[in-house]
N, C-alpha and C. Protein backbone atom coordinates (compact mmCIF):
# COMPACT_ATOMS: atom_id res chain seq x y z
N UNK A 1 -95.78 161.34 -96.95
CA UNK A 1 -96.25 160.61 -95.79
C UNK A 1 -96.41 159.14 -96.18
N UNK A 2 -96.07 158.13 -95.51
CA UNK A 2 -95.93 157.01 -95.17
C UNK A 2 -96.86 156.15 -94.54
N UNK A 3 -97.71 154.53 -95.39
CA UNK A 3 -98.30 154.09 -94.22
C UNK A 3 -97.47 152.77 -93.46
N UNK A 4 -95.82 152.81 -93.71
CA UNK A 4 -95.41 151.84 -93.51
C UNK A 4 -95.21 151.48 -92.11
N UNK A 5 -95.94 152.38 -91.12
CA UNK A 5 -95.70 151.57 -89.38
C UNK A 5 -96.98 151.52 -89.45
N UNK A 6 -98.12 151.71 -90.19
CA UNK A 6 -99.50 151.25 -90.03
C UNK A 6 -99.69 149.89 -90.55
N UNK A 7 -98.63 149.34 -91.96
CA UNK A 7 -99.14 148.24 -92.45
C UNK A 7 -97.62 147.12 -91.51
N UNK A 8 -96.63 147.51 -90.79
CA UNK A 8 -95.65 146.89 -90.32
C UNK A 8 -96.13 146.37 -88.93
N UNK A 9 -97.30 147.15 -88.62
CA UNK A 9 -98.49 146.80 -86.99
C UNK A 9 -99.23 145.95 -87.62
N UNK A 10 -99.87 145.90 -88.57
CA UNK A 10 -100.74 145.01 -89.11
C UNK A 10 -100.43 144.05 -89.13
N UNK A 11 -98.99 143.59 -90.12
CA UNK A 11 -98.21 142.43 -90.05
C UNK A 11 -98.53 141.81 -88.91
N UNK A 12 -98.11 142.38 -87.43
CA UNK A 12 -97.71 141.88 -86.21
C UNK A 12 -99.12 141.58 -85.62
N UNK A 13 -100.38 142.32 -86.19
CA UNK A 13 -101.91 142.01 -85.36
C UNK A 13 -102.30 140.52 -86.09
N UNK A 14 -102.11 140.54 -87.46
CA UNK A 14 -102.18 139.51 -88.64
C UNK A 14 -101.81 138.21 -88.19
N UNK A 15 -100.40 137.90 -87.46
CA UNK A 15 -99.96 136.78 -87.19
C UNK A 15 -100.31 136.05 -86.15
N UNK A 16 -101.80 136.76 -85.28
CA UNK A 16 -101.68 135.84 -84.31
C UNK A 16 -103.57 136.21 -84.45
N UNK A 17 -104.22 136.49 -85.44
CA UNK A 17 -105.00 136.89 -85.70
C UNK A 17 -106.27 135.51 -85.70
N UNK A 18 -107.13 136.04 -85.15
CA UNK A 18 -108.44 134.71 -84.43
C UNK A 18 -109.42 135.15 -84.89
N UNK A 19 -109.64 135.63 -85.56
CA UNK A 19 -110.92 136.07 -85.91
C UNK A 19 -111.59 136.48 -87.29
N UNK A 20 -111.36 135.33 -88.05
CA UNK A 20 -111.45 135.28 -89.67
C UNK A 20 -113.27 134.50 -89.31
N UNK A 21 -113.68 134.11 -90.71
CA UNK A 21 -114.72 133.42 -90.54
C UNK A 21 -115.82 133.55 -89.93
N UNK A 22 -115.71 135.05 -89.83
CA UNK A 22 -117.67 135.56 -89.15
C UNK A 22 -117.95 135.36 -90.55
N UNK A 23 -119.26 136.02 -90.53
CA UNK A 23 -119.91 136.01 -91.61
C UNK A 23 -120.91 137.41 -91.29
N UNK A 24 -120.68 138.13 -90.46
CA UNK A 24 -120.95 139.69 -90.44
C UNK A 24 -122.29 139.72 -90.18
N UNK A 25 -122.75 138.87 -89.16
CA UNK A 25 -123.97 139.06 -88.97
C UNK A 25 -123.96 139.79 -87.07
N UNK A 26 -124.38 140.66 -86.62
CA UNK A 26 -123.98 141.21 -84.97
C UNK A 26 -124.65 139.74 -84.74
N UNK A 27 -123.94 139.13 -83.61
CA UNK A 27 -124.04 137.92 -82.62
C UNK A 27 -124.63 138.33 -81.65
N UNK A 28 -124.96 139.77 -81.32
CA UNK A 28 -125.58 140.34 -79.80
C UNK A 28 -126.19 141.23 -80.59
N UNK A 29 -126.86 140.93 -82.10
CA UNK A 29 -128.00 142.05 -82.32
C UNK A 29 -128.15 143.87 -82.05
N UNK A 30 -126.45 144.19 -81.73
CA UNK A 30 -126.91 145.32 -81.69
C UNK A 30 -125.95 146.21 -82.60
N UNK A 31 -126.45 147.32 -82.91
CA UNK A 31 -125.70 148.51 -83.86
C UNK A 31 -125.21 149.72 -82.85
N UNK A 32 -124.71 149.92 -83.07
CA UNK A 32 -123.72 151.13 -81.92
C UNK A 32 -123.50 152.22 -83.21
N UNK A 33 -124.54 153.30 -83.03
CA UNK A 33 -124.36 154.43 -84.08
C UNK A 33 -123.16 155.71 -83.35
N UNK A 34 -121.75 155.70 -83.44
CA UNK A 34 -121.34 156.98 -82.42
C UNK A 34 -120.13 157.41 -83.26
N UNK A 35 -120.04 158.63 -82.42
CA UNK A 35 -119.00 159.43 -82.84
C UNK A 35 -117.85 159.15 -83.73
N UNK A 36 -116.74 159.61 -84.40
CA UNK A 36 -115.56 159.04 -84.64
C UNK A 36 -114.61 159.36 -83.59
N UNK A 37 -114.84 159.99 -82.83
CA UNK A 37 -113.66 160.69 -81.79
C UNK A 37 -112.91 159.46 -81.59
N UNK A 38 -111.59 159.33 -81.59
CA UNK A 38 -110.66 158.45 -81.21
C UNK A 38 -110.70 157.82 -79.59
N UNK A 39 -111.28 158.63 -78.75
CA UNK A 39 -111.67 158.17 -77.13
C UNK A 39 -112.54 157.13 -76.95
N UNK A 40 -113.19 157.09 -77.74
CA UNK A 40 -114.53 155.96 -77.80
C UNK A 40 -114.15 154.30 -78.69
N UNK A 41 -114.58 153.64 -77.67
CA UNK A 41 -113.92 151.94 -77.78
C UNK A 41 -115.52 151.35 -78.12
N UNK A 42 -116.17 151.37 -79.15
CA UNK A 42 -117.27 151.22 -78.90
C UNK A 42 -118.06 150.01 -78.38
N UNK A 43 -117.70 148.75 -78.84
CA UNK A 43 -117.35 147.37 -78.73
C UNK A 43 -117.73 147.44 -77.07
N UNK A 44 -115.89 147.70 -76.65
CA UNK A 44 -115.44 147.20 -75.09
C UNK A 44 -116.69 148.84 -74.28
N UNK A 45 -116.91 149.79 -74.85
CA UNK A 45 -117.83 150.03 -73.75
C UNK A 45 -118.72 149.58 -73.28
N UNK A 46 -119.72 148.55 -73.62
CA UNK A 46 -120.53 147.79 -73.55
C UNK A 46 -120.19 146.18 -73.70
N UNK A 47 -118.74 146.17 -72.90
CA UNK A 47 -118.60 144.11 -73.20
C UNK A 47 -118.72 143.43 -74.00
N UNK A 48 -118.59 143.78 -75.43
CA UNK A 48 -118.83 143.29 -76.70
C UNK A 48 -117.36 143.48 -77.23
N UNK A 49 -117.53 142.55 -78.27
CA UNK A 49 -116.16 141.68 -79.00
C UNK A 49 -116.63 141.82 -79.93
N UNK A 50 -115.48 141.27 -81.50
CA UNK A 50 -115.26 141.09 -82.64
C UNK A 50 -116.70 140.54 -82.61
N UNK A 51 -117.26 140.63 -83.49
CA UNK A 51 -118.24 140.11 -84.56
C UNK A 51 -119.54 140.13 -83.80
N UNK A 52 -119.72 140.72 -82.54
CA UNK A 52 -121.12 140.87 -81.85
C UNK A 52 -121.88 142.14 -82.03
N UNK A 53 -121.52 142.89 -82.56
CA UNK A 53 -122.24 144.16 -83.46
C UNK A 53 -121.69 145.18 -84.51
N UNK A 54 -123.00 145.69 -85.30
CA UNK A 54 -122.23 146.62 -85.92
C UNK A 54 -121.70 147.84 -85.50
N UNK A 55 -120.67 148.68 -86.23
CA UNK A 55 -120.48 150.03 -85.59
C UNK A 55 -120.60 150.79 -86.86
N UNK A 56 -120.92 152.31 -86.69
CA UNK A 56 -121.40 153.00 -87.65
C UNK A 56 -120.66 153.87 -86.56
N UNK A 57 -119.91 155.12 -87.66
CA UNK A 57 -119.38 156.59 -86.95
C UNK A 57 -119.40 157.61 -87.71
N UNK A 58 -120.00 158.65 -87.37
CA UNK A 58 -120.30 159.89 -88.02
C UNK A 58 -120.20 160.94 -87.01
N UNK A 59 -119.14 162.52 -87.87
CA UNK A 59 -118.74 163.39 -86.92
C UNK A 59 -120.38 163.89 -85.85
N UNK A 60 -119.75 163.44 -84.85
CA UNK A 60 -120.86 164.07 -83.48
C UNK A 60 -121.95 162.74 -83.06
N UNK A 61 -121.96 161.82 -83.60
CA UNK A 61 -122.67 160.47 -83.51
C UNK A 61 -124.25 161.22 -84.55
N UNK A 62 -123.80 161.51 -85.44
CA UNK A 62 -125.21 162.00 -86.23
C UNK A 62 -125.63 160.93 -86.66
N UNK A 63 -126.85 160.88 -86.80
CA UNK A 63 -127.64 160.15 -87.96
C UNK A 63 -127.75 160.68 -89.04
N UNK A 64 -127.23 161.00 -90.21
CA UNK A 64 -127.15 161.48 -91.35
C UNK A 64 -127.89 160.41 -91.97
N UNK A 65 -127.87 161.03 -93.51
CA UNK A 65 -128.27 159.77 -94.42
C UNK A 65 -127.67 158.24 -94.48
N UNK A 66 -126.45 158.70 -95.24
CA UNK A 66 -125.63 157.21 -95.09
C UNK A 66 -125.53 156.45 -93.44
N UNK A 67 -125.76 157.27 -92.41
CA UNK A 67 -125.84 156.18 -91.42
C UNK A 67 -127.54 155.54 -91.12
N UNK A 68 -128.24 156.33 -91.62
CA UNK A 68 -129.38 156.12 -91.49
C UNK A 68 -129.13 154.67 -92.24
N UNK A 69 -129.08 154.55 -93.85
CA UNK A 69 -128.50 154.13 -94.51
C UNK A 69 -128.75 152.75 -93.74
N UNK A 70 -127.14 152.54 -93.36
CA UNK A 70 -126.46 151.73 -92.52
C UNK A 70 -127.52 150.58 -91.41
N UNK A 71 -128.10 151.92 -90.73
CA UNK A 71 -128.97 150.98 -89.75
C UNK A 71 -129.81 150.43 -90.12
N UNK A 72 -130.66 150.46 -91.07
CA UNK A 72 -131.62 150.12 -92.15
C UNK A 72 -131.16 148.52 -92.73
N UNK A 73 -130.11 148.57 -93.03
CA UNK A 73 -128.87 147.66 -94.15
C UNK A 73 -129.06 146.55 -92.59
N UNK A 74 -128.50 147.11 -91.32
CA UNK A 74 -128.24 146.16 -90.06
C UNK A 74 -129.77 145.36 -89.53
N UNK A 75 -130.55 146.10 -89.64
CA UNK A 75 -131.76 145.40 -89.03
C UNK A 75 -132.10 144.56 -90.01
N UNK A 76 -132.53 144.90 -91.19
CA UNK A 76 -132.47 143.93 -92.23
C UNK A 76 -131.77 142.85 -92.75
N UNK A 77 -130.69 143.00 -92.53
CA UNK A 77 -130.08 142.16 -93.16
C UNK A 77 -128.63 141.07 -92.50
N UNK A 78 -128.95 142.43 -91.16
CA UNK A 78 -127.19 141.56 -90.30
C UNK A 78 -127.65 140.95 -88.45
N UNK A 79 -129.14 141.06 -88.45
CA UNK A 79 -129.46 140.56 -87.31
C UNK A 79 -129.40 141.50 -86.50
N UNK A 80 -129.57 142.68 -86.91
CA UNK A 80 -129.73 143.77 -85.26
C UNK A 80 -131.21 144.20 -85.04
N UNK A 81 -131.28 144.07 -83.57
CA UNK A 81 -132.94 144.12 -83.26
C UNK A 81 -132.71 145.28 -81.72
N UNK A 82 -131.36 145.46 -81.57
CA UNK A 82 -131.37 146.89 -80.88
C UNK A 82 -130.07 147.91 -81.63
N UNK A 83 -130.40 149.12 -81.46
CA UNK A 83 -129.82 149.93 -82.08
C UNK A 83 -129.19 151.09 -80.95
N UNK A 84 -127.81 151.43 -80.60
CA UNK A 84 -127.89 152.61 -79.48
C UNK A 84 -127.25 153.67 -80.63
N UNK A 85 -128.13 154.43 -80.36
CA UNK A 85 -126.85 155.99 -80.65
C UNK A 85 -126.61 157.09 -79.52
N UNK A 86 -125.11 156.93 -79.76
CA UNK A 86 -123.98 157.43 -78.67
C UNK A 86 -123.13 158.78 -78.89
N UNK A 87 -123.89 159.80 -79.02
CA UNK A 87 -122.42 161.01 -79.25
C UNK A 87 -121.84 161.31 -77.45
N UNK A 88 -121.42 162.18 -77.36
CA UNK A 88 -120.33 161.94 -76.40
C UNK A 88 -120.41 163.36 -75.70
N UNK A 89 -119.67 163.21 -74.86
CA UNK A 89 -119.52 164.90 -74.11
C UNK A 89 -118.16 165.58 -74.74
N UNK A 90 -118.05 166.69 -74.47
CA UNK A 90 -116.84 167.40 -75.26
C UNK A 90 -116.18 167.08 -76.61
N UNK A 91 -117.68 166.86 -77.40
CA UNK A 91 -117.56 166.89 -78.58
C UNK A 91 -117.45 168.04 -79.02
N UNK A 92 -116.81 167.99 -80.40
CA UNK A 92 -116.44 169.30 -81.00
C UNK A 92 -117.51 169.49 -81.80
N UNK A 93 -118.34 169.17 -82.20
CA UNK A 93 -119.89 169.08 -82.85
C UNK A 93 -120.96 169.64 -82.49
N UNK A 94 -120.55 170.00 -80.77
CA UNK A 94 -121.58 170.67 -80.00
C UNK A 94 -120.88 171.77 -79.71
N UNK A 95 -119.45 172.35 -79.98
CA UNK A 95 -118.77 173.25 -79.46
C UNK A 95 -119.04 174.46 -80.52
N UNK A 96 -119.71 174.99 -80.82
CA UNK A 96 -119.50 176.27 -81.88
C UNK A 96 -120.92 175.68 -82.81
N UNK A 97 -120.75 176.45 -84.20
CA UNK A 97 -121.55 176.68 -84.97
C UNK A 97 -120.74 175.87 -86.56
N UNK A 98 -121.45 175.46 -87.00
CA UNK A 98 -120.82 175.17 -88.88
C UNK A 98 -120.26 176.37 -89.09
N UNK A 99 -120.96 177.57 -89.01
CA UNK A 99 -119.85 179.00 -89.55
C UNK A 99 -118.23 178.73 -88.50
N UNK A 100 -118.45 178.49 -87.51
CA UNK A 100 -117.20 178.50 -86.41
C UNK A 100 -116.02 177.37 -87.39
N UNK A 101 -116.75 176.48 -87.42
CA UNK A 101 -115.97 175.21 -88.27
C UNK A 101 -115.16 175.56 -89.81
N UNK A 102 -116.52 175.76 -90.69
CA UNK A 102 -116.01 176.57 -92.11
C UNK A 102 -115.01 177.52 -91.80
N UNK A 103 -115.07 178.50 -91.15
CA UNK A 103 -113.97 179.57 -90.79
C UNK A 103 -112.69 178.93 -90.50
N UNK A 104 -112.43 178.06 -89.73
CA UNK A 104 -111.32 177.29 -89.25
C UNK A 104 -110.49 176.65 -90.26
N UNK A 105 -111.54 176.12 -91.29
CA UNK A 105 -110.74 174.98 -92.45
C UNK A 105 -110.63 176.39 -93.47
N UNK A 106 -111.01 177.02 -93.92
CA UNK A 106 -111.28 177.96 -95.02
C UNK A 106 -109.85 178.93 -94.45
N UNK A 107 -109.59 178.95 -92.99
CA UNK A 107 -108.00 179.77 -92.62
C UNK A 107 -107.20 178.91 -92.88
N UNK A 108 -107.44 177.63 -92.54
CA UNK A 108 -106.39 176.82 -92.77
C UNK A 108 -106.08 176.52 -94.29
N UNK A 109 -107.38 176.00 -94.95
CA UNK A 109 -106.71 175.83 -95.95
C UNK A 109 -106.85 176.93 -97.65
N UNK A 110 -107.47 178.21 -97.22
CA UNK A 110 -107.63 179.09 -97.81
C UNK A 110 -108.71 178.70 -99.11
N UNK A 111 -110.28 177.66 -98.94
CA UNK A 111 -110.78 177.23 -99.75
C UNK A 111 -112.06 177.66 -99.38
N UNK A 112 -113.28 177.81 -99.61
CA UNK A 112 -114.09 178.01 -99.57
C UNK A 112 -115.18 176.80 -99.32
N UNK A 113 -115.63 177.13 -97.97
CA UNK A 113 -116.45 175.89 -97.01
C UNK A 113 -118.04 175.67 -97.07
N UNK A 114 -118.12 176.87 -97.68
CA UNK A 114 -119.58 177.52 -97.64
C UNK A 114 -120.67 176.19 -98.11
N UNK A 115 -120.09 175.55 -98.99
CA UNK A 115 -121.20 174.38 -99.49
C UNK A 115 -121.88 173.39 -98.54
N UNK A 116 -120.34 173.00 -97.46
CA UNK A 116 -120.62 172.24 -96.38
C UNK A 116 -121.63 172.30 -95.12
N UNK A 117 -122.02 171.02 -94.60
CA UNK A 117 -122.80 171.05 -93.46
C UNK A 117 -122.06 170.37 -92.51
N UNK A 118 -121.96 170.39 -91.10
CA UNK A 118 -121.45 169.87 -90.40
C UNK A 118 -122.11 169.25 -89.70
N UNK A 119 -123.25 169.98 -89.31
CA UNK A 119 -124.61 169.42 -88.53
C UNK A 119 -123.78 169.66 -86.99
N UNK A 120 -123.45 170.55 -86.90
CA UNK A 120 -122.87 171.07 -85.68
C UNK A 120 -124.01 171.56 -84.91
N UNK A 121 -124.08 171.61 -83.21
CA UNK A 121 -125.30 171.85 -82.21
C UNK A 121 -124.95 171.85 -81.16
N UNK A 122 -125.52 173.14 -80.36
CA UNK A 122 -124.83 172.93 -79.06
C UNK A 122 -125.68 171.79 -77.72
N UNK A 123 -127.31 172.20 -78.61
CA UNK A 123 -127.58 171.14 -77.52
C UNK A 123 -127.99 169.53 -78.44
N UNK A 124 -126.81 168.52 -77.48
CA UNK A 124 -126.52 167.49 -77.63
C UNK A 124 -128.22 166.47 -77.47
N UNK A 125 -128.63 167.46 -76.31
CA UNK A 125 -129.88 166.17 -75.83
C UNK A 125 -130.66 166.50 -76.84
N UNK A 126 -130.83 167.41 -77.51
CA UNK A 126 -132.01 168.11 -78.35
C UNK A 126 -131.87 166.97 -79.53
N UNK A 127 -130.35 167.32 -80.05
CA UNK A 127 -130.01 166.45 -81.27
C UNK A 127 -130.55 165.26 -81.23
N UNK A 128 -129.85 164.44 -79.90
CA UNK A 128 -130.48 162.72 -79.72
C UNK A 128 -131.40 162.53 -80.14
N UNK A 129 -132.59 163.68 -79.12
CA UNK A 129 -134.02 163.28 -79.33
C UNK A 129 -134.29 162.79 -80.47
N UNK A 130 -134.27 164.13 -81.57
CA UNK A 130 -134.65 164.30 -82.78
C UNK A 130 -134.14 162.87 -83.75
N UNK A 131 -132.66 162.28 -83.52
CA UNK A 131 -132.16 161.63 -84.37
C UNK A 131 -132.96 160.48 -84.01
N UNK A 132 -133.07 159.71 -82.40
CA UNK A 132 -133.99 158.36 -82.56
C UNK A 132 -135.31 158.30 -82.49
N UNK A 133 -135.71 159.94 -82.70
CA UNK A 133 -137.16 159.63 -83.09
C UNK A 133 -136.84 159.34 -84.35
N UNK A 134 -136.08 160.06 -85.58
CA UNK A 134 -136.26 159.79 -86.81
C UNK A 134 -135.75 158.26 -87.11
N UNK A 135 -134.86 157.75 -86.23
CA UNK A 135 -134.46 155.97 -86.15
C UNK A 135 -135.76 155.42 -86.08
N UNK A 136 -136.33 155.30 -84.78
CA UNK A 136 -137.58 155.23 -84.56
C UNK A 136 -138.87 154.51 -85.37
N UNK A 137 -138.47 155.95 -86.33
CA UNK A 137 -140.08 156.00 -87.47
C UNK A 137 -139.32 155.32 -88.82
N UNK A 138 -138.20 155.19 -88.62
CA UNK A 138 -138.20 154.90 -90.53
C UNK A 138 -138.97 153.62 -90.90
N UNK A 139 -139.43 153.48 -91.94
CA UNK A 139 -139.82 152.49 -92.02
C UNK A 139 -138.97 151.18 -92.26
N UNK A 140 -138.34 150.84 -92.74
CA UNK A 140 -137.03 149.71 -92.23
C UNK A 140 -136.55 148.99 -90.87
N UNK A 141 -137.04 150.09 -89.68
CA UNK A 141 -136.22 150.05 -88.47
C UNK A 141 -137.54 149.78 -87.81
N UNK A 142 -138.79 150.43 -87.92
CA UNK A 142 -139.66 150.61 -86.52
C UNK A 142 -140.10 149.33 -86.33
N UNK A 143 -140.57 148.64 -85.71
CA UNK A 143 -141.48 147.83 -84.92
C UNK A 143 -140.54 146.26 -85.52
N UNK A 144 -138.87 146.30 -85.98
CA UNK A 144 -137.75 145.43 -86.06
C UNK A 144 -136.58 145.80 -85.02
N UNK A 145 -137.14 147.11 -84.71
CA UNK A 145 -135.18 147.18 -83.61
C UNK A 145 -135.96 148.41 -82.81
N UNK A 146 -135.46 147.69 -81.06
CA UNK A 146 -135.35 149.34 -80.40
C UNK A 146 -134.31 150.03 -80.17
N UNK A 147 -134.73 151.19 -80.42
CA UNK A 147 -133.86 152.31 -80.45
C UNK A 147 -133.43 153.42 -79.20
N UNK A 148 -132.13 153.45 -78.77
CA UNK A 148 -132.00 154.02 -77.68
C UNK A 148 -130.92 154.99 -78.33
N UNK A 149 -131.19 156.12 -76.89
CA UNK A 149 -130.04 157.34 -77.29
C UNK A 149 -129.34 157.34 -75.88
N UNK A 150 -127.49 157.56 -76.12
CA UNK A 150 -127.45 157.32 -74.81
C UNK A 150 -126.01 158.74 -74.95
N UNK A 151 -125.71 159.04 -73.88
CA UNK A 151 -124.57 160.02 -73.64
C UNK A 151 -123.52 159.44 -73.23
N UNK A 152 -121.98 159.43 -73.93
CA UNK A 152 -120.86 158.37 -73.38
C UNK A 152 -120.25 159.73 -72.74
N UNK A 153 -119.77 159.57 -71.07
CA UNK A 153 -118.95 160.14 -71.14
C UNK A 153 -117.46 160.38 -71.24
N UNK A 154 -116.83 160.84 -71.87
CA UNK A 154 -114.82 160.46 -72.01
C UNK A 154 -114.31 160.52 -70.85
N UNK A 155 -114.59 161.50 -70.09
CA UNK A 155 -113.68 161.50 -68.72
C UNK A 155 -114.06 160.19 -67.86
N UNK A 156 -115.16 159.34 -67.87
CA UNK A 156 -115.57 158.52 -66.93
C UNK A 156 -115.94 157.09 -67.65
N UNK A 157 -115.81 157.00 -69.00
CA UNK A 157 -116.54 156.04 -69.62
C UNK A 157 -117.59 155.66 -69.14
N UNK A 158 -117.99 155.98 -68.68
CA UNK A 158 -120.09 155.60 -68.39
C UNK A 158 -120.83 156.43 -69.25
N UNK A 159 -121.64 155.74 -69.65
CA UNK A 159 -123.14 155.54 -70.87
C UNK A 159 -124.44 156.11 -69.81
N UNK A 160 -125.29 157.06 -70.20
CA UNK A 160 -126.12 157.68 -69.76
C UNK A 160 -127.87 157.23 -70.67
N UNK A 161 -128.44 156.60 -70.43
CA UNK A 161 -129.72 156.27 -71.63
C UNK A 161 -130.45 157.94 -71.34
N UNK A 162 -130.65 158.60 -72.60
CA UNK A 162 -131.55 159.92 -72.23
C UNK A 162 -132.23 159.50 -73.35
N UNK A 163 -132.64 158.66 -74.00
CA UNK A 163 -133.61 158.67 -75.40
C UNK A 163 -133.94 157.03 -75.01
């Protein structure tokens, strides 16, 4: 496998390319914690451009460690004083169980999954809650950034605030 029509697009984004010389600080203060799903524009869902926030993506819009991590690193240090986290509808994260998942890769690739977590859940609002209360309280983040939880949906692109 080949990345030569990935770096032959680059070439062509490269040459007309405007946007050197941030200095990586969000310009609109905010962190956008969401999904990796390829449907989600995270930026343009909310009218934001190059260098006006950070983005952080983790399967199902989790807050894991390293994104926890991340938001911690942004309020501190890159100018974010709001934070949204965004998982999505017809995510595959909420569809089944970690056993459902392990089973899938372990047929496919005949290896043993058992170590893994996926942090797979069917209920999505439950998850939110839990993740921006724990945004919320960390100590890094609380009483420097507010924290919202919101639902994107794919079929409609509209943002739902439930946290």
């Amino acid at each position: 496998m080949s990345f030569t029509d990935l770096l032959d697009s680059n070439g062509v984004y490269a040459q007309d390319f405007e946007h050197g010389g941030f200095d990586g600080i969000a310009r609109s203060g905010v962190a956008i914690l969401t999904c990796m799903d390829s449907r989600i524009e995270p930026l343009a869902m909310v009218g934001l451009h190059i260098g006006e926030a950070k983005i952080l993506r983790s399967p199902g819009g989790r807050v894991s460690t390293s994104m926890m991590t991340g938001l911690a690193l942004s309020v501190q240090l890159l100018n974010v004083d709001r934070i949204m986290i965004v998982p999505h509808t017809k995510c595959a994260m909420a569809n089944g169980s970690d056993e459902d998942i392990r089973a899938v890769i372990s047929e496919r690739s005949g290896l043993d999954t058992t170590w893994l977590e996926f942090g797979t859940t069917p209920d999505q609002v439950q998850r939110l809650q839990h993740d921006v209360r724990a945004v919320r309280n960390h100590p890094l983040i609380k009483d420097r950034a507010e924290v919202g939880g919101f639902m994107y949906d794919v079929d409609t692109g509209l943002l739902e605030q439930l946290a």
